[in-house]
N, C-alpha and C. Protein backbone atom coordinates (compact mmCIF):
# COMPACT_ATOMS: atom_id res chain seq x y z
N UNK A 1 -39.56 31.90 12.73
CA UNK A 1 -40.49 31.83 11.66
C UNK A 1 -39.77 31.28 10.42
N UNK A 2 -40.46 30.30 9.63
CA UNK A 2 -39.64 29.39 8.70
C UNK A 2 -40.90 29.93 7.47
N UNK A 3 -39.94 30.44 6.16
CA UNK A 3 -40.50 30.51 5.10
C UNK A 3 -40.38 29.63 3.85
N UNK A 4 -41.08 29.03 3.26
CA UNK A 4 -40.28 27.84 2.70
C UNK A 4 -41.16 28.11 0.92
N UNK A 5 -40.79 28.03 0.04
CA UNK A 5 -40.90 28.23 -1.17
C UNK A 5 -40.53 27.21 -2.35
N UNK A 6 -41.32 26.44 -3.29
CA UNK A 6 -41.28 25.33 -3.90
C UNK A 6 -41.30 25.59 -5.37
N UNK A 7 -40.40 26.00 -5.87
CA UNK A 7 -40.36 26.73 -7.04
C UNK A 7 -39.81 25.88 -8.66
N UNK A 8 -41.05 25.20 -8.84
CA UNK A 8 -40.93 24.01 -9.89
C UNK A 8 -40.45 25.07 -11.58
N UNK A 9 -39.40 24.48 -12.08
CA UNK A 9 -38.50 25.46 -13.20
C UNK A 9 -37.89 24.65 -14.00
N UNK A 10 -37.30 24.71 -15.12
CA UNK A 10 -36.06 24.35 -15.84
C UNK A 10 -34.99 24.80 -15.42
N UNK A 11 -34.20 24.08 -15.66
CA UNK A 11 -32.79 24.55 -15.85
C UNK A 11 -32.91 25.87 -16.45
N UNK A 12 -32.87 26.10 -17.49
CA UNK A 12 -32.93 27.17 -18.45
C UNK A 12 -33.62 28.04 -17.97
N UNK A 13 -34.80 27.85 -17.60
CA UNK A 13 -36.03 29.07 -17.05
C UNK A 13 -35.08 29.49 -15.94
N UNK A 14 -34.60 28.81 -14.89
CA UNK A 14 -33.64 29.10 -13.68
C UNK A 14 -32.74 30.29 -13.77
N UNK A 15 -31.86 29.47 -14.63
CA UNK A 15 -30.61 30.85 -15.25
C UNK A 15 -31.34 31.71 -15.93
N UNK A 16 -32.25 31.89 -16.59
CA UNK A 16 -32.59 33.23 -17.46
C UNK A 16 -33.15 33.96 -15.80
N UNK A 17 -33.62 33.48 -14.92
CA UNK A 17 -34.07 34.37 -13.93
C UNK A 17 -33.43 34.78 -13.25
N UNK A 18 -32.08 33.81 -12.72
CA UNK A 18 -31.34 34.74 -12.17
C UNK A 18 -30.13 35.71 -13.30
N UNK A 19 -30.37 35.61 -14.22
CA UNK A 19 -29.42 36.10 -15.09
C UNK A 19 -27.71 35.84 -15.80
N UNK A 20 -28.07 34.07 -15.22
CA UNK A 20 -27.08 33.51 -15.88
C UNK A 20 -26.88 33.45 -17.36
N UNK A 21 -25.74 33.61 -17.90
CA UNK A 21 -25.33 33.38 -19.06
C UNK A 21 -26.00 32.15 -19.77
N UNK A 22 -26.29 32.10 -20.97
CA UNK A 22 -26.71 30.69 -21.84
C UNK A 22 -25.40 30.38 -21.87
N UNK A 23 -24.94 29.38 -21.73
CA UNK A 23 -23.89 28.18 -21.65
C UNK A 23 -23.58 27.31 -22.99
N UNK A 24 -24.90 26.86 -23.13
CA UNK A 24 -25.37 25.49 -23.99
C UNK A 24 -24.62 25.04 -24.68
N UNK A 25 -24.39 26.39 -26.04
CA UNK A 25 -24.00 26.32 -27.08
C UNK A 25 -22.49 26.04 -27.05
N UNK A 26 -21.63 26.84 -26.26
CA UNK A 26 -20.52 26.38 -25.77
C UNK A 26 -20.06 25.20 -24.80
N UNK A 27 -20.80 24.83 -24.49
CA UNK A 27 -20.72 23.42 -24.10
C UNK A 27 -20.86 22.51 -24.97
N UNK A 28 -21.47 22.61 -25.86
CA UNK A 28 -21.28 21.36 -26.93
C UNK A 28 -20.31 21.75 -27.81
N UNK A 29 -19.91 22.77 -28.27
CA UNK A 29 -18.70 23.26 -28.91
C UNK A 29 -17.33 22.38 -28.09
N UNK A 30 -17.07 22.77 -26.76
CA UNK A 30 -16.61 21.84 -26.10
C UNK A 30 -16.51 20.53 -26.09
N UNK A 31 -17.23 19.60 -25.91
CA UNK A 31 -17.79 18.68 -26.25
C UNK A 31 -17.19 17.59 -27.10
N UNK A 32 -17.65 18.62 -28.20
CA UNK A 32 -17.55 18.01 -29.67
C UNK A 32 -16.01 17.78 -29.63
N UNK A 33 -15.08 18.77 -29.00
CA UNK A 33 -13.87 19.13 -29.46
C UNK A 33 -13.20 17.94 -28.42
N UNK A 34 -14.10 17.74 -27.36
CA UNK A 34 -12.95 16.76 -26.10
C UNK A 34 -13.19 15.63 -27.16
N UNK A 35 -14.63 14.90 -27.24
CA UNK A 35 -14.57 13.78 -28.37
C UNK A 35 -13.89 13.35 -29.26
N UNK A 36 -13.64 14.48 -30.52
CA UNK A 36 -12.74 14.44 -31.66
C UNK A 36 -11.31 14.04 -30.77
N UNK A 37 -10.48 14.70 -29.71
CA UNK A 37 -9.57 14.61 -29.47
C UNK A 37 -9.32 12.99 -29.11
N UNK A 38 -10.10 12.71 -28.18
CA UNK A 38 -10.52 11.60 -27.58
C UNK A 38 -10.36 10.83 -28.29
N UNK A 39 -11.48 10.55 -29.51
CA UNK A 39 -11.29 9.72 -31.52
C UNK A 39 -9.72 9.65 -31.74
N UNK A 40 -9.17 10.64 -31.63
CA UNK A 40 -7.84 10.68 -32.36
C UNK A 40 -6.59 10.25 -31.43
N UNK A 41 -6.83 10.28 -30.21
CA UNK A 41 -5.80 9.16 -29.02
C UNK A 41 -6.31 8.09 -29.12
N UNK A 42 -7.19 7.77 -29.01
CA UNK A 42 -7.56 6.36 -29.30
C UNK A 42 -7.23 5.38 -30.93
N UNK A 43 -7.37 5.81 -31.61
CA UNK A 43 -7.37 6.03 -32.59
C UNK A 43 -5.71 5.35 -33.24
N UNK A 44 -4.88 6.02 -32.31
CA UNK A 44 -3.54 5.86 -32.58
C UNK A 44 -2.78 4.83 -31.70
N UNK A 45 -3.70 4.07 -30.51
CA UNK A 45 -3.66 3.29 -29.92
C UNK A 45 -3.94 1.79 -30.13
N UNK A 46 -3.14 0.90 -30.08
CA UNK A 46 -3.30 -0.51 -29.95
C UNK A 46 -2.57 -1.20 -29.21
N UNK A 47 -2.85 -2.40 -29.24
CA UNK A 47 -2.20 -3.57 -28.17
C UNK A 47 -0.98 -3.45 -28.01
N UNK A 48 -0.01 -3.66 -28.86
CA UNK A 48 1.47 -3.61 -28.66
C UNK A 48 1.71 -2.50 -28.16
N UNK A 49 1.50 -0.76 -28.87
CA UNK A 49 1.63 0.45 -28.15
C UNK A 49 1.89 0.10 -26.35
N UNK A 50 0.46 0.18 -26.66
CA UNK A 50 0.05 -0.01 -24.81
C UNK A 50 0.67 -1.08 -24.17
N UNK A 51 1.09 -2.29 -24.77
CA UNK A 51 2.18 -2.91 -23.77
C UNK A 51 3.76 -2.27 -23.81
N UNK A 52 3.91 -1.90 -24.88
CA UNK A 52 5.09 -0.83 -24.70
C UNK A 52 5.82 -0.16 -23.71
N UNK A 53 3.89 0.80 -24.28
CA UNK A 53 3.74 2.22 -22.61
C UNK A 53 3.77 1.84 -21.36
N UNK A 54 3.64 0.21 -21.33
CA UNK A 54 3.17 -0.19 -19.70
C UNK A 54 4.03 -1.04 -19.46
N UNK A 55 4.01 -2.09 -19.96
CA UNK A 55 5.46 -3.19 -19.26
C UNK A 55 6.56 -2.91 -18.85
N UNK A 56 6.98 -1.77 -19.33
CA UNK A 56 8.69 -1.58 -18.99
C UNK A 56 8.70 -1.13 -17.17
N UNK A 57 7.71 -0.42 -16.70
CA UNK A 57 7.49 0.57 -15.66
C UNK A 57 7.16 -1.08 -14.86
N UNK A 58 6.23 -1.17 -14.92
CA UNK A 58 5.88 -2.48 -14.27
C UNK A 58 6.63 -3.43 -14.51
N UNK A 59 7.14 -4.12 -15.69
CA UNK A 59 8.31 -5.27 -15.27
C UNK A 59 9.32 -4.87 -14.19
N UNK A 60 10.14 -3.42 -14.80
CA UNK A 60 11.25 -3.24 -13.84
C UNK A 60 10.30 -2.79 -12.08
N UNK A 61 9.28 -3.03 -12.07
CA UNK A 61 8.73 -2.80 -10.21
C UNK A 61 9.03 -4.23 -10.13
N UNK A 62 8.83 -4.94 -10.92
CA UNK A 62 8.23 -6.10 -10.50
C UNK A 62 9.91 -7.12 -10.20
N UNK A 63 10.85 -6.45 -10.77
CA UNK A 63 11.94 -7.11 -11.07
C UNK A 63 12.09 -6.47 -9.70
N UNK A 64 12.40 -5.48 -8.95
CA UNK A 64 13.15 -4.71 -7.80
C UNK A 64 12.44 -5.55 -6.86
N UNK A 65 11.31 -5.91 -7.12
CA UNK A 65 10.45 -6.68 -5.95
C UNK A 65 10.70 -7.89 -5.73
N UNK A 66 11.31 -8.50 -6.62
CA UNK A 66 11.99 -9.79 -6.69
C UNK A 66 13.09 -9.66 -6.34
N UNK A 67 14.55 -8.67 -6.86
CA UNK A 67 15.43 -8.76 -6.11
C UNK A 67 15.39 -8.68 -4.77
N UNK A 68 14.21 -7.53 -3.99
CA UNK A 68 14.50 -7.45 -2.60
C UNK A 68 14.01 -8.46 -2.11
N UNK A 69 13.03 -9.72 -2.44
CA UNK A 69 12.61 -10.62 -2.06
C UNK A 69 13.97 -11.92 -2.01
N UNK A 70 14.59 -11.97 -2.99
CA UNK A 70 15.83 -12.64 -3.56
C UNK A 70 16.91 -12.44 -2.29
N UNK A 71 17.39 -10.85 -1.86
CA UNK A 71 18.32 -10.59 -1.47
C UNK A 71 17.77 -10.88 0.45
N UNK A 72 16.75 -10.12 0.79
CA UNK A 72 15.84 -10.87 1.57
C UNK A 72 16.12 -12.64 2.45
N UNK A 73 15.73 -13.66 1.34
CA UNK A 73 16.50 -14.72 1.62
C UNK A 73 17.85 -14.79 1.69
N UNK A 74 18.12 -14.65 1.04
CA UNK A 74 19.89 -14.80 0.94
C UNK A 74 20.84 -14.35 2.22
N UNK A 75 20.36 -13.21 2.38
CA UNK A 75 19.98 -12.54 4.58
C UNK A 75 19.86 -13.43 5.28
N UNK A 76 19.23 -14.13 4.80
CA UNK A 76 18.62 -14.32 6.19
C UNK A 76 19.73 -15.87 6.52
N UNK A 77 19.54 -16.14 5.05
CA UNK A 77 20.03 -17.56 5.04
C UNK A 77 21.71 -17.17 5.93
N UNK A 78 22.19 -16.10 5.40
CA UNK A 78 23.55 -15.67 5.92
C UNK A 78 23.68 -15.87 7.29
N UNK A 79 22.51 -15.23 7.60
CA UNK A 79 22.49 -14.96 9.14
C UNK A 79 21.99 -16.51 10.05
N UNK A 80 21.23 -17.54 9.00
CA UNK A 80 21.25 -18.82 10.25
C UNK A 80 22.41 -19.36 10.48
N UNK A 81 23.45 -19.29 9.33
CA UNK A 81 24.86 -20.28 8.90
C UNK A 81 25.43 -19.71 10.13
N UNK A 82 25.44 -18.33 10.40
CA UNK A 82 26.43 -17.58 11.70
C UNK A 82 25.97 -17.93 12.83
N UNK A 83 25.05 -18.60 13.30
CA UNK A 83 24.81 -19.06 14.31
C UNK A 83 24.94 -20.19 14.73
């Protein structure tokens, strides 16, 4: 036997019935506070920064990827001359 129940609600009407906490207000308290933070990293951010923060990590991948590509040939080349 299948009982099935269609129970059209709010959000809000929902939790007050089962006796959830109001939230709301602390959620936008929240909110407000990730934003402001958010405003103020950004804020202190520009172009040069951010190539700063980022090129060094990525040039030097990019350099190791080239030497092993570099050293790679140079192998190999070693190894046709010996034959």
């Amino acid at each position: 036997m299948k009982i099935k129940f269609d129970i059209e609600c709010t959000p809000q009407e929902a939790r007050t019935f089962f006796g959830l906490p109001d939230v709301e207000k602390m959620q936008e308290a929240m909110m407000q506070e990730i934003q402001k933070k958010m405003a103020e990293n950004v804020a202190g951010l520009d172009a040069e920064s951010l190539m700063k923060t980022w090129m060094p990590a990525s040039m030097k991948g990019f350099e190791q990827m080239q030497n092993m590509f570099w050293s790679g040939l140079s192998g190999s080349a070693g190894k046709d001359d010996q034959k």
